[in-house]
Protein backbone atom coordinates (compact mmCIF):
# COMPACT_ATOMS: atom_id res chain seq x y z
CA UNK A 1 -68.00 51.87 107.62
CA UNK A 2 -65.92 49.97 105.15
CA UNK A 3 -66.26 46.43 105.05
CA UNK A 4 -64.52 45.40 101.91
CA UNK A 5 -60.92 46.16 101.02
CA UNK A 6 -59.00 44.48 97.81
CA UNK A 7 -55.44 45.25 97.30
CA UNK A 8 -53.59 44.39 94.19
CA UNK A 9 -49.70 43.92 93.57
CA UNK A 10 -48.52 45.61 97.25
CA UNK A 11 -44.89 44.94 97.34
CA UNK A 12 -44.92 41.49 98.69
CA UNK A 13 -48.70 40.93 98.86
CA UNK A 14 -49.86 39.39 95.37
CA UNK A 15 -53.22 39.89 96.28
CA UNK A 16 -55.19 40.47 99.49
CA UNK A 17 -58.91 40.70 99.97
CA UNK A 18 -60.82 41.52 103.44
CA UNK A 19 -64.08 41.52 104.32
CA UNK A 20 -64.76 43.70 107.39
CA UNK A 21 -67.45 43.98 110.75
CA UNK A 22 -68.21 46.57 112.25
CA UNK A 23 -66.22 47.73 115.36
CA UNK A 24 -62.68 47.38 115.81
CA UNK A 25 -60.03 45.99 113.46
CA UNK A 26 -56.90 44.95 114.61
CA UNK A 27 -53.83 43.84 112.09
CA UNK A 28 -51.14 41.24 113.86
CA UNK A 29 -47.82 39.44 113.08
CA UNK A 30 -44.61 39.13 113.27
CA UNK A 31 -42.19 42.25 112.78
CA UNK A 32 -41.49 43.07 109.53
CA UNK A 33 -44.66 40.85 108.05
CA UNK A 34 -45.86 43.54 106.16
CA UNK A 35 -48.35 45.56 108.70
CA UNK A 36 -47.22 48.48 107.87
CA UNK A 37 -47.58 47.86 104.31
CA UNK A 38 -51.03 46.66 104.35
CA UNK A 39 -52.11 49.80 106.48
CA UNK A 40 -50.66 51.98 104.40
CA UNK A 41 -52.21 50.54 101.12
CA UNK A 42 -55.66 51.15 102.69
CA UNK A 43 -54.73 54.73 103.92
CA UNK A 44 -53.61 55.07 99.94
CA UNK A 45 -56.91 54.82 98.97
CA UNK A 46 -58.02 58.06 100.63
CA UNK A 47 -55.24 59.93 99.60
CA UNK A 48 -53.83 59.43 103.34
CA UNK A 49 -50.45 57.73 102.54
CA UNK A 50 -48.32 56.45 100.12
CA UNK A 51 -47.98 53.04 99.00
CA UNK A 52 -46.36 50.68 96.45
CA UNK A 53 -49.82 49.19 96.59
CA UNK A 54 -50.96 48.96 91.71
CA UNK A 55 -54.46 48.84 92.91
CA UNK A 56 -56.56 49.43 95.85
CA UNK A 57 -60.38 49.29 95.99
CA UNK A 58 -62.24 50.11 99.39
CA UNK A 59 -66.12 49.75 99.56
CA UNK A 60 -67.88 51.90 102.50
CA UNK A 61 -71.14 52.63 103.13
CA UNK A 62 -70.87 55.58 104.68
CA UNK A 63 -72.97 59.10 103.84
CA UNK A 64 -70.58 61.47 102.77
CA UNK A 65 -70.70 64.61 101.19
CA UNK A 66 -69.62 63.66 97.83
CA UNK A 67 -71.78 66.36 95.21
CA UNK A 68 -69.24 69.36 96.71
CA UNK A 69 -66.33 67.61 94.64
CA UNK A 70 -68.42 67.07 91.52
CA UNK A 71 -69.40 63.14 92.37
CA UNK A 72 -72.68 61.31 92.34
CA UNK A 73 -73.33 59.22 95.91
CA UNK A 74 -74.26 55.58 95.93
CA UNK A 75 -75.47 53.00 98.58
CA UNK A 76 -72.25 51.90 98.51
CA UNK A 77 -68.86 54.30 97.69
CA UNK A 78 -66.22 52.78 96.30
CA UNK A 79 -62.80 54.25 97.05
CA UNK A 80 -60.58 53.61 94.29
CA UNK A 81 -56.47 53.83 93.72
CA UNK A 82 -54.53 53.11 90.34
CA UNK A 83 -51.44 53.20 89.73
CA UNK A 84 -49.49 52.74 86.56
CA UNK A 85 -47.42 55.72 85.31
CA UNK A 86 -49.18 57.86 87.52
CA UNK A 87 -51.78 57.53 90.95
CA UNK A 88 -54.96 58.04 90.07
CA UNK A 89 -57.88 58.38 92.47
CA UNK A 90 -61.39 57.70 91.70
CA UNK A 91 -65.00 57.64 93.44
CA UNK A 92 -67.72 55.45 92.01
CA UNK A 93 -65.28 55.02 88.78
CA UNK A 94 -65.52 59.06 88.81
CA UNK A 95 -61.98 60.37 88.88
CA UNK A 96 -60.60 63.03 91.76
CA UNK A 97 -57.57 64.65 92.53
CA UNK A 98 -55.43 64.26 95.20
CA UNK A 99 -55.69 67.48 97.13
CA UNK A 100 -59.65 66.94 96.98
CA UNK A 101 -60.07 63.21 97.96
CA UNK A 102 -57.75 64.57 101.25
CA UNK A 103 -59.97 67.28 102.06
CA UNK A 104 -62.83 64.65 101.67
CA UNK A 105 -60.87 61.85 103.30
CA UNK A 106 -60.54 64.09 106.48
CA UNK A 107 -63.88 64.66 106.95
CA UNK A 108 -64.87 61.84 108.21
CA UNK A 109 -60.97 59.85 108.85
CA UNK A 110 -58.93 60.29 111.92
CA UNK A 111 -55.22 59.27 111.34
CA UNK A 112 -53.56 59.43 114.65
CA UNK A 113 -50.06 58.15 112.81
CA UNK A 114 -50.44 61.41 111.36
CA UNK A 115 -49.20 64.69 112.67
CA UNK A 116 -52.14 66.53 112.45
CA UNK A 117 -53.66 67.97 115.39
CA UNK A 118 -56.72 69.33 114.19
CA UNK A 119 -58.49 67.01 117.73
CA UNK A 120 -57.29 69.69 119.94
CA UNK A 121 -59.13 72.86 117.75
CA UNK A 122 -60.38 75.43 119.89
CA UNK A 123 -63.89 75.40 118.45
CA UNK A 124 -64.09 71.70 119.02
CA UNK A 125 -62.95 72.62 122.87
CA UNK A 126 -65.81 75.16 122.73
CA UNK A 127 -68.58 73.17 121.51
CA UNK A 128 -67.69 70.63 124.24
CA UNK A 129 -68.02 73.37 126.90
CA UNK A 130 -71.32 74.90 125.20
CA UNK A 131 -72.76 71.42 125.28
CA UNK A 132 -72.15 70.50 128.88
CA UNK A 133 -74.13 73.60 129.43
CA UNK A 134 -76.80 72.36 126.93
CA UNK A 135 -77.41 69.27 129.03
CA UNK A 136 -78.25 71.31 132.31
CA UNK A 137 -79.79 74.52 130.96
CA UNK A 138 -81.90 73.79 127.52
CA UNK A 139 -82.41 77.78 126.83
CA UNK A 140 -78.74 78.10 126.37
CA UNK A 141 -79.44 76.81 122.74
CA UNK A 142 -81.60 79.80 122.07
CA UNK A 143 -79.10 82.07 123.65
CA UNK A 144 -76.38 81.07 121.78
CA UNK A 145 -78.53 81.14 118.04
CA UNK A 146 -79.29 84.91 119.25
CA UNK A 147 -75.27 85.50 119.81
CA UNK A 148 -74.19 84.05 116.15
CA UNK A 149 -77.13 85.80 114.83
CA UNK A 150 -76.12 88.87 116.12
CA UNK A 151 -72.50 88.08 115.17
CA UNK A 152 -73.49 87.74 111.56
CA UNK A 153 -74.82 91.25 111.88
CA UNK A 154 -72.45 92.54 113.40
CA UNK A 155 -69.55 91.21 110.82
CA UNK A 156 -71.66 92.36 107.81
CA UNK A 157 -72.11 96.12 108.69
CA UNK A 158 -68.47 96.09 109.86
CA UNK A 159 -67.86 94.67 106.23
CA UNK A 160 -70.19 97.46 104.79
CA UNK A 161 -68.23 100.05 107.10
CA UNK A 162 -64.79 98.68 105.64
CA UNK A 163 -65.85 99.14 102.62
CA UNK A 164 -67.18 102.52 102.85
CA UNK A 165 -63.81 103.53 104.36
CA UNK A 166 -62.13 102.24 101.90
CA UNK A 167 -64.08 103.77 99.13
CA UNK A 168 -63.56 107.11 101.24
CA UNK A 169 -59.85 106.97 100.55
CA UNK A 170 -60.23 107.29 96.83
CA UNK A 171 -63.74 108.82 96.84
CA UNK A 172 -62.56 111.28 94.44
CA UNK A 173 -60.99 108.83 91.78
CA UNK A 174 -64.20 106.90 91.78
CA UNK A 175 -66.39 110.19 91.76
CA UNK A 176 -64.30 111.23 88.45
CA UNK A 177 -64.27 107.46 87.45
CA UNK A 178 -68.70 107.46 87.66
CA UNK A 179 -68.91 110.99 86.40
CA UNK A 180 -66.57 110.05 83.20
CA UNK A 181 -68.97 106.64 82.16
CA UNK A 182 -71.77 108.61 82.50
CA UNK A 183 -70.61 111.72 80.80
CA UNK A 184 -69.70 109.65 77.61
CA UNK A 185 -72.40 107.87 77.58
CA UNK A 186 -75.30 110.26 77.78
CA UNK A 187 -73.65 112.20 75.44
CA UNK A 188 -73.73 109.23 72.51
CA UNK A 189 -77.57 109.17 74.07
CA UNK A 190 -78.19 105.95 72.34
CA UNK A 191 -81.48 104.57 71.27
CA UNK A 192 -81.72 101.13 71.42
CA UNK A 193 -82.24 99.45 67.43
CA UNK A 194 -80.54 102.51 66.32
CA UNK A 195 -77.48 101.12 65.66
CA UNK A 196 -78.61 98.47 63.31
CA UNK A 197 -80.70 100.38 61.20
CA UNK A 198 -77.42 103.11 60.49
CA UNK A 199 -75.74 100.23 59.53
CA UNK A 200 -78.44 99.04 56.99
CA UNK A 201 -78.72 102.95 55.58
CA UNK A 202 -74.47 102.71 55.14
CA UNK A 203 -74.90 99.83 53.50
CA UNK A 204 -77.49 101.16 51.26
CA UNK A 205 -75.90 104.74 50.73
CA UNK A 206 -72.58 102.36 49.91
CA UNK A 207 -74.58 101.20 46.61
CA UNK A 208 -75.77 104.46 45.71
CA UNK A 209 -74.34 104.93 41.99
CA UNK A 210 -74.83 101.33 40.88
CA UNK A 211 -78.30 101.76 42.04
CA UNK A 212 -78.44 105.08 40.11
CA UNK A 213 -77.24 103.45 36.73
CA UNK A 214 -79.32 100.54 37.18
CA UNK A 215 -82.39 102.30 38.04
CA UNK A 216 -81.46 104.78 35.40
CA UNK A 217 -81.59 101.88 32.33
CA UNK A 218 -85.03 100.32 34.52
CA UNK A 219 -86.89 103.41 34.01
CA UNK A 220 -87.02 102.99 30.33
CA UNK A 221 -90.07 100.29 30.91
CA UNK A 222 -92.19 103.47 32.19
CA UNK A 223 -91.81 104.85 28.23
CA UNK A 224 -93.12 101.60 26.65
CA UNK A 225 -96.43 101.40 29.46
CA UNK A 226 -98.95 102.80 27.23
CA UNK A 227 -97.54 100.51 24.40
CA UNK A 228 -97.73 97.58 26.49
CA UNK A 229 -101.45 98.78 27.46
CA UNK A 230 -102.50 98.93 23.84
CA UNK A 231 -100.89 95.81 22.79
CA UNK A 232 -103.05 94.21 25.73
CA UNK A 233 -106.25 96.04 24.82
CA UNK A 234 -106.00 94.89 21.16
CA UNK A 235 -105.39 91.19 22.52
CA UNK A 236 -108.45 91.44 24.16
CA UNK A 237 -106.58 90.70 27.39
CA UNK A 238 -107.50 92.62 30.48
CA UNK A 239 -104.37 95.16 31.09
CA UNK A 240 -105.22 95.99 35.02
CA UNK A 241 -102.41 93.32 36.09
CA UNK A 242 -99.80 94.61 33.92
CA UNK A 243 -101.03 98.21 35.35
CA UNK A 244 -100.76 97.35 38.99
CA UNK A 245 -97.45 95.57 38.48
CA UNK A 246 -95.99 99.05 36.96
CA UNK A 247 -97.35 100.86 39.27
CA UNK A 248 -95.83 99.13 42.08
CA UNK A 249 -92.75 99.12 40.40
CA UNK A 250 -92.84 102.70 40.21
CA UNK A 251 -93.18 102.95 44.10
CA UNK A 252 -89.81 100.69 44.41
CA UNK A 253 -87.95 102.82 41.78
CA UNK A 254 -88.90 105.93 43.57
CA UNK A 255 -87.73 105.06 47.07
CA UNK A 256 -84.00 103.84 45.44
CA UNK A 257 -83.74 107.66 44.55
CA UNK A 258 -81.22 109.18 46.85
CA UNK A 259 -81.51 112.76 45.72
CA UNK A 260 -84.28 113.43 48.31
CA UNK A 261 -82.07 111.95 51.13
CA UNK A 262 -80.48 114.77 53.31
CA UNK A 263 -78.06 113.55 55.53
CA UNK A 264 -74.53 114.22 56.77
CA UNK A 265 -72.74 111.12 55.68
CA UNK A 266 -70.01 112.08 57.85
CA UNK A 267 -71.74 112.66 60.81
CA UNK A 268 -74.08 109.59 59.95
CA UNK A 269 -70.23 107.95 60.05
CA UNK A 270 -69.37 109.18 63.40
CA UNK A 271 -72.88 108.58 65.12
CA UNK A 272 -71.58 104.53 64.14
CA UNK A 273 -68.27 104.97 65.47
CA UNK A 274 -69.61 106.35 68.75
CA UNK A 275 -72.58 103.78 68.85
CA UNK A 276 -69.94 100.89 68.20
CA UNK A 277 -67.28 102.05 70.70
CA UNK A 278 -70.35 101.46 73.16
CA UNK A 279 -71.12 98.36 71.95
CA UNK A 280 -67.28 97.15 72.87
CA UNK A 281 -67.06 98.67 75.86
CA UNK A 282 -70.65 97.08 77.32
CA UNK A 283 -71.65 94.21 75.23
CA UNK A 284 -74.77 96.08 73.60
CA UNK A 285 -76.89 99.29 73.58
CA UNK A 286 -78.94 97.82 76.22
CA UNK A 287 -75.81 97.32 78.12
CA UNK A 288 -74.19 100.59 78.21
CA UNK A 289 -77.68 101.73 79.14
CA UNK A 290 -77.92 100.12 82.26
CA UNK A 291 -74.40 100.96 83.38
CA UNK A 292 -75.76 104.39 82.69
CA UNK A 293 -78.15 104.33 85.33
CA UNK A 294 -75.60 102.42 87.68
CA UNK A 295 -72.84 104.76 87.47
CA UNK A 296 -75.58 107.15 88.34
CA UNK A 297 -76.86 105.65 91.19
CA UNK A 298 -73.10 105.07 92.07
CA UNK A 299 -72.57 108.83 92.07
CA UNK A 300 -75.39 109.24 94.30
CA UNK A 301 -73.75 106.48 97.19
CA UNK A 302 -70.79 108.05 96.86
CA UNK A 303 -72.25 111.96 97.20
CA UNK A 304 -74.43 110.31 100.51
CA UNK A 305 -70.84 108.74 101.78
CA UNK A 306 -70.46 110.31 104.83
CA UNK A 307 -73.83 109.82 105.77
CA UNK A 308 -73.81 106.46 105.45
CA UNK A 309 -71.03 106.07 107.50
CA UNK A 310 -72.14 107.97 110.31
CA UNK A 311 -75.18 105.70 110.46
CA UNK A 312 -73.18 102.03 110.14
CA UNK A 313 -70.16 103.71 112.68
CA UNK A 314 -72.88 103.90 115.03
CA UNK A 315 -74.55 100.51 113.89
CA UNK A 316 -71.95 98.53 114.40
CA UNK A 317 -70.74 100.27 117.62
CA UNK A 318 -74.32 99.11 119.02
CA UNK A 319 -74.03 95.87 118.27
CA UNK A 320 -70.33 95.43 119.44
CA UNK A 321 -71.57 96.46 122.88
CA UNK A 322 -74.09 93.90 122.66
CA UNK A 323 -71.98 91.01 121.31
CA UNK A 324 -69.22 91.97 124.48
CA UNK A 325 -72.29 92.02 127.04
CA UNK A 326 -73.41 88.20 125.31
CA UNK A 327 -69.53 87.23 125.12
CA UNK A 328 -68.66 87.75 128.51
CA UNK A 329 -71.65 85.76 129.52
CA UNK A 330 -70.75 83.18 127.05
CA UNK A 331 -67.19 83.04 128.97
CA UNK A 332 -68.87 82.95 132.69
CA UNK A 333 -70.84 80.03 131.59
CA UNK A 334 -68.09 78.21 130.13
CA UNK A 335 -65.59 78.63 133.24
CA UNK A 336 -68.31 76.97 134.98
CA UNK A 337 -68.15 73.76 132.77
CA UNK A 338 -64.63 74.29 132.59
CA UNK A 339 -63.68 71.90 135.48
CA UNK A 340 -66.18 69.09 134.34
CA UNK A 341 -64.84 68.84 131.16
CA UNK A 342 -60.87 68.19 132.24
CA UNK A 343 -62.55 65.94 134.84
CA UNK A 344 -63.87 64.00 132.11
CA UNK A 345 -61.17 64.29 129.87
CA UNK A 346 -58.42 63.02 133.08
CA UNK A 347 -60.85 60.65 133.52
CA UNK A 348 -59.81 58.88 130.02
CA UNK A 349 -55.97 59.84 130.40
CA UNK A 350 -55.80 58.45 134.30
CA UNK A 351 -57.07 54.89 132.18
CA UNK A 352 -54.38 55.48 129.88
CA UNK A 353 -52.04 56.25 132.39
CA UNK A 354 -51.29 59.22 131.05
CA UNK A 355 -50.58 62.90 133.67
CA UNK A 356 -53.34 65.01 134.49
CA UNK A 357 -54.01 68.20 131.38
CA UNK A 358 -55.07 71.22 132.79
CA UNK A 359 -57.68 73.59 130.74
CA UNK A 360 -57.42 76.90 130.87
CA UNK A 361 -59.63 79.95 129.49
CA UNK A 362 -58.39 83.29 127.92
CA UNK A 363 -59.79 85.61 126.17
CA UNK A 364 -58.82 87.44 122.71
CA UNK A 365 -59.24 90.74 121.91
CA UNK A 366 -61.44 90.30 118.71
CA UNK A 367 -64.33 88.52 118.70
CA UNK A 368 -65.46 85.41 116.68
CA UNK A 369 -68.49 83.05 116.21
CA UNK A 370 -67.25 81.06 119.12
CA UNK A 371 -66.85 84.52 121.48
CA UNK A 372 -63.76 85.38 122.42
CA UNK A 373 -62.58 82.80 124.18
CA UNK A 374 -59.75 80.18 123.69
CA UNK A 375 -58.61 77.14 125.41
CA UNK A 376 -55.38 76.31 126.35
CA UNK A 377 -54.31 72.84 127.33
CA UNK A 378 -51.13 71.38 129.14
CA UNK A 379 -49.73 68.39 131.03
CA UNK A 380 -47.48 69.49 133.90
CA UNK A 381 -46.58 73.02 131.99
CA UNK A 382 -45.59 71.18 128.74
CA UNK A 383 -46.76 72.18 124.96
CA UNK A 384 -48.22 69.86 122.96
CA UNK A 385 -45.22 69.51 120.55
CA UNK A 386 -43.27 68.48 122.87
CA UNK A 387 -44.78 65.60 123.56
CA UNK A 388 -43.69 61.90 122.31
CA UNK A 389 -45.82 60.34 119.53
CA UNK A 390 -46.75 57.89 121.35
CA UNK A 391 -48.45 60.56 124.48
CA UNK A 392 -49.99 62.91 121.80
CA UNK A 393 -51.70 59.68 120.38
CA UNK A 394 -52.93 58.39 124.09
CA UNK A 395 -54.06 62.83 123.88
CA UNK A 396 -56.05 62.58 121.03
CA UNK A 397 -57.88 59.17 121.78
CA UNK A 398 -58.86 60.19 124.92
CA UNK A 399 -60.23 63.87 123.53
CA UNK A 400 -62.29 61.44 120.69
CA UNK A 401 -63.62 59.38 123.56
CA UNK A 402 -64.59 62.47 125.86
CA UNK A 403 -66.07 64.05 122.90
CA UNK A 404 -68.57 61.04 122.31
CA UNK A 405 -69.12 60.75 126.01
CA UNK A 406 -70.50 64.41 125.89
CA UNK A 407 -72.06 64.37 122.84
CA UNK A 408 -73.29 61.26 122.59
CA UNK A 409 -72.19 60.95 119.12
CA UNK A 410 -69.27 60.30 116.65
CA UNK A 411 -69.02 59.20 113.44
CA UNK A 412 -66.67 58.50 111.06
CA UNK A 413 -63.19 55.87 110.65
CA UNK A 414 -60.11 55.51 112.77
CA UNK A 415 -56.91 54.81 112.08
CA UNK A 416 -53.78 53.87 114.45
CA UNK A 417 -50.80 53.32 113.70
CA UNK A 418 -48.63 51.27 116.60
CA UNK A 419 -50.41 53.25 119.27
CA UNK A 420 -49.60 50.49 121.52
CA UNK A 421 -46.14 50.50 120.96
CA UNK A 422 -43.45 50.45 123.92
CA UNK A 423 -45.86 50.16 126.41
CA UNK A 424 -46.99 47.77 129.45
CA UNK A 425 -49.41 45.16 129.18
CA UNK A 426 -51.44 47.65 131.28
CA UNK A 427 -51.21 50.50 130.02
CA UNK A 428 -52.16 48.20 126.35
CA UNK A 429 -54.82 47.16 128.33
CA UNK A 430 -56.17 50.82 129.26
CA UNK A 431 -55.57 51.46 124.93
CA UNK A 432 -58.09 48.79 124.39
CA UNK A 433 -60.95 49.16 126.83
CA UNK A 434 -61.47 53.13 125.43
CA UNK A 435 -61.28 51.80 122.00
CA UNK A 436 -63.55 49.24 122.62
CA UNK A 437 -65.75 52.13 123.98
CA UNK A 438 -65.13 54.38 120.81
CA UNK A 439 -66.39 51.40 118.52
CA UNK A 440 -69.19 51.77 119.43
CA UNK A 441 -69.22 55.10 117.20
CA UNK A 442 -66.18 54.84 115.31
CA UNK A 443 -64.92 51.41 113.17
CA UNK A 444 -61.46 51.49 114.18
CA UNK A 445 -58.64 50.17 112.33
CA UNK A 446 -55.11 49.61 114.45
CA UNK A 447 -51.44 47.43 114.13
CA UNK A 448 -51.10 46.25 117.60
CA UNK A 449 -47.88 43.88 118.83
CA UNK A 450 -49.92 43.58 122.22
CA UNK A 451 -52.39 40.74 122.87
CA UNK A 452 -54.34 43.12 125.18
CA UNK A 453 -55.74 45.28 122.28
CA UNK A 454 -55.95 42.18 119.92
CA UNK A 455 -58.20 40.69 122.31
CA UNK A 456 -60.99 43.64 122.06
CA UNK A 457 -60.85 43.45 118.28
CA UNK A 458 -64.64 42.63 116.23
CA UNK A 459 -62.08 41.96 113.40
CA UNK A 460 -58.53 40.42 114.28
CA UNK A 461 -56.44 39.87 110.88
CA UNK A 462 -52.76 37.86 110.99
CA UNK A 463 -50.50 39.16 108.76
CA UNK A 464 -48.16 36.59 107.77
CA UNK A 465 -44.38 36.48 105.63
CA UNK A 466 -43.96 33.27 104.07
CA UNK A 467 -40.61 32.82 101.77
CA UNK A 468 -42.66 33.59 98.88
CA UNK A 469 -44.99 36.37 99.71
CA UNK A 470 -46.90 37.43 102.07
CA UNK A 471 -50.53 37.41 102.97
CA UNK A 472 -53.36 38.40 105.71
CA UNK A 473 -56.06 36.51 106.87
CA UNK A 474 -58.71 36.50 109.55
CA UNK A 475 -58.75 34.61 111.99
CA UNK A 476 -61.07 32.70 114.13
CA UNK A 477 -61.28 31.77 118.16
CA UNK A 478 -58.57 29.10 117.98
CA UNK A 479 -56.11 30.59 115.76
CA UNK A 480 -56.88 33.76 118.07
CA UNK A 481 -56.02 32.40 121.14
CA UNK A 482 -52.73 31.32 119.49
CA UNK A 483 -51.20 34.37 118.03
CA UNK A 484 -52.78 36.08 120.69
CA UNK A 485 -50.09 33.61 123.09
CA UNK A 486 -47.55 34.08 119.97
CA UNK A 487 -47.84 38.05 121.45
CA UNK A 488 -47.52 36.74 125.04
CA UNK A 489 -44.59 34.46 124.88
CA UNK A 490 -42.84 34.76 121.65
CA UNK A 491 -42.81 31.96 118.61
CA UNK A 492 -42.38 29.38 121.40
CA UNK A 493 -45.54 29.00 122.90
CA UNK A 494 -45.78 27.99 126.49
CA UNK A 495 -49.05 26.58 128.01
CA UNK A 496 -49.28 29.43 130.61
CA UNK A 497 -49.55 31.83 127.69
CA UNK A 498 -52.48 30.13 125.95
CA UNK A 499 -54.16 30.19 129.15
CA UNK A 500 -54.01 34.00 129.25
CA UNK A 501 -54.76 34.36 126.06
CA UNK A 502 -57.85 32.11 126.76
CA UNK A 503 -58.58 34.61 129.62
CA UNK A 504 -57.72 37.79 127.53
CA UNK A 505 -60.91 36.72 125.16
CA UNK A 506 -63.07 35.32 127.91
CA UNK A 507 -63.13 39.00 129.74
């Protein structure tokens, strides 16, 4: 949940800086006070909205998956936005692009100002229905593993079938393709550390006549050993060093002689060429080597094609059978929980006097994960995009609600924008009782002009235009009771309002 927000520079907020309960969070005030502004400063910070807002910073301490976009998770995340030239978004002072922090933002944020409808997903529809089933029958669980396990199986030996059909069409191309790598290379046949000592004899056989001459004008040292010997001798001076130090010297001389070298220079030449042209093609000897053995082991799938086929054609027609026989079973069970589920779904729109939706299952032709079955929902024969804002709203808090109410569970951050907007005090009323219902999984964040929602609020924030600037605030139970009668009866406040505004925060 977040529970601190600082805003910097926001139009005509200098600075604002709230400190946040759980539960829900309600922003109040007169029209044109600046809710809208505020809300959309904090929406900023997750890359949600825009907003004139320099500098937002949102602390939450919520678990999120933050190592998939590169960024270390603390205790406490702090949501950053700066803006000078540019907007720039950061996490933990680690920066983030835009297009990332929304993917991240809408994992665990519901905007329902937005016009998203990513609520009313057929998998979440499915997983509502598969649950309901859970509750009564535990070994659905273990029937439903063994259908996504045999869906895996079945999607990767229709992969491996694809493939091989598609390698079928240009068998022949890739048969000419495997037989050319491997003609060329086994007939370089190259030995690995062959290459570099070639290059060392070029080298050497580059050097040959200076070698010659110099070795030639050396070899006069041999003529004067005897003379050096007797010298020695005479001295009295023991001559074996001087003889072992010839000799060896004699050994060097004779290996620089090239006359007893026979080799084709030329072909020597072209052995490097062909050696090289390997080494560019594959990296190294080693390289081209194993590619060798690939392309032959290539050759051999592609010469045992058919039968491979015949094998996964009859593989994967097995286990299609199967996964029908499991997905018709799968859409039996969920018919069943069919009407439960838009019982409890009307259950929520009846409170928020909203018309009955009616759920509906069909089946595709291809199946999926889920089976094969999708949901369709209307009210009274009408799509969802042609509903008002304001109904589609009312839609998707009452499919949040019903989804906690079967799954016991919901995490995450709300936000709404006006969703009590143009409507009765009763139907306001409704609005706030399954919010205050949600809170207890979701911290909820709305702009209400009704003092029926403002009245459930954990957190209930004024937001106030003065001539100079403006500014928010929370308030307390006596400053509550009187902007919640400000909502009641206008600026003018009568006694009979305070008195149901007194009531509206006793129940």
């Amino acid at each position: 949940m977040i529970h601190r927000i600082l805003i910097k520079e926001n139009l005509g907020f200098k600075q604002s800086e709230l400190y946040i309960k759980p539960g829900l969070v309600v922003f109040t005030g007169l029209s044109g006070a600046g809710k809208s502004i505020l809300f959309k400063a904090i929406l900023s910070a997750f890359a949600l909205s825009e907003s004139e807002a320099k500098f937002v910073e949102i602390e939450l301490d919520d678990k999120l998956d933050l190592e998939s976009f590169g960024i270390e998770s603390e205790d406490e995340n702090i949501f950053k936005l700066l803006k000078e030239k540019n907007t720039k978004y950061f996490i933990n002072n680690q920066s983030i692009s835009k297009k990332s922090l929304q993917i991240l933002s809408k994992s665990f944020i519901k905007y329902l100002g937005s016009k998203e409808n990513n609520e009313f997903s057929n998998e979440k529809f499915l997983t509502l229905l598969d649950t309901l089933e859970l509750q009564k029958n535990p070994n659905f669980k273990e029937f439903k593993t063994e259908f996504q396990k045999n869906f895996q199986e079945f999607n990767q030996a229709f992969d491996a079938l694809k493939k091989i059909l598609e390698e079928e069409k240009k068998i022949e191309e890739l048969k000419e393709l495997a037989n050319s790598q491997i003609e060329k290379i086994a007939s370089i046949n190259p030995k690995i550390g062959e290459y570099e000592e070639l290059l060392n004899l070029k080298k050497k056989l580059s050097k040959k006549d200076k070698l010659e001459q110099a070795w030639s004008k050396a070899e006069a040292i041999f003529e004067l050993e005897s003379a050096v010997i007797n010298a020695l001798n005479l001295s009295e001076v023991d001559s074996s060093f001087f003889s072992e130090c010839i000799n060896e010297l004699r050994i060097i001389a004779q290996n620089q002689k090239f006359d007893t070298i026979e080799m084709d220079i030329e072909k020597m030449l072209d052995r490097i060429e062909n050696l090289s042209y390997l080494i560019k093609r594959y990296e190294s000897i080693e390289k081209s080597l194993e590619v060798l053995e690939q392309k032959k082991k290539e050759l051999q799938h592609y010469e045992n094609l058919s039968f491979e086929k015949k094998n996964l054609e009859k593989k994967v027609q097995n286990l299609e059978q199967n996964l029908e026989q499991k997905a018709e079973i799968l859409t039996q069970t969920r018919i069943k929980n069919l009407q439960n589920l838009q019982n409890l779904l009307n259950d929520y729109l009846k409170n928020l006097y909203m018309k009955d939706v009616k759920l509906e299952l069909e089946q595709n032709e291809k199946i999926s994960a889920f089976g094969k079955d999708e949901l369709k929902l209307s009210i009274e024969n009408t799509h969802l995009k042609n509903l008002s804002s304001g109904e589609l709203n009312r839609l998707r808090l009452a499919l949040i609600a019903t989804e906690c109410k079967v799954l016991n569970a919901g995490k995450g951050i709300i936000f709404l924008d006006e969703i009590d907007a143009n409507l009765s005090g009763k139907e306001a009323m409704s609005i706030a009782k399954v919010l205050n219902e949600l809170s207890n999984f979701y911290q909820i964040f709305a702009i209400s002009h009704l003092p029926q929602l403002s009245s459930k609020a954990h957190n209930h924030f004024l937001v106030e235009k003065t001539k100079e600037q403006s500014r928010v605030r929370n308030l307390e139970k006596e400053e509550r009771i009187k902007e919640l009668a400000r909502m009641v009866s206008g600026e003018l406040v009568s006694e009979e309002a305070l008195e149901f505004a007194k009531t509206l925060l006793k129940n």
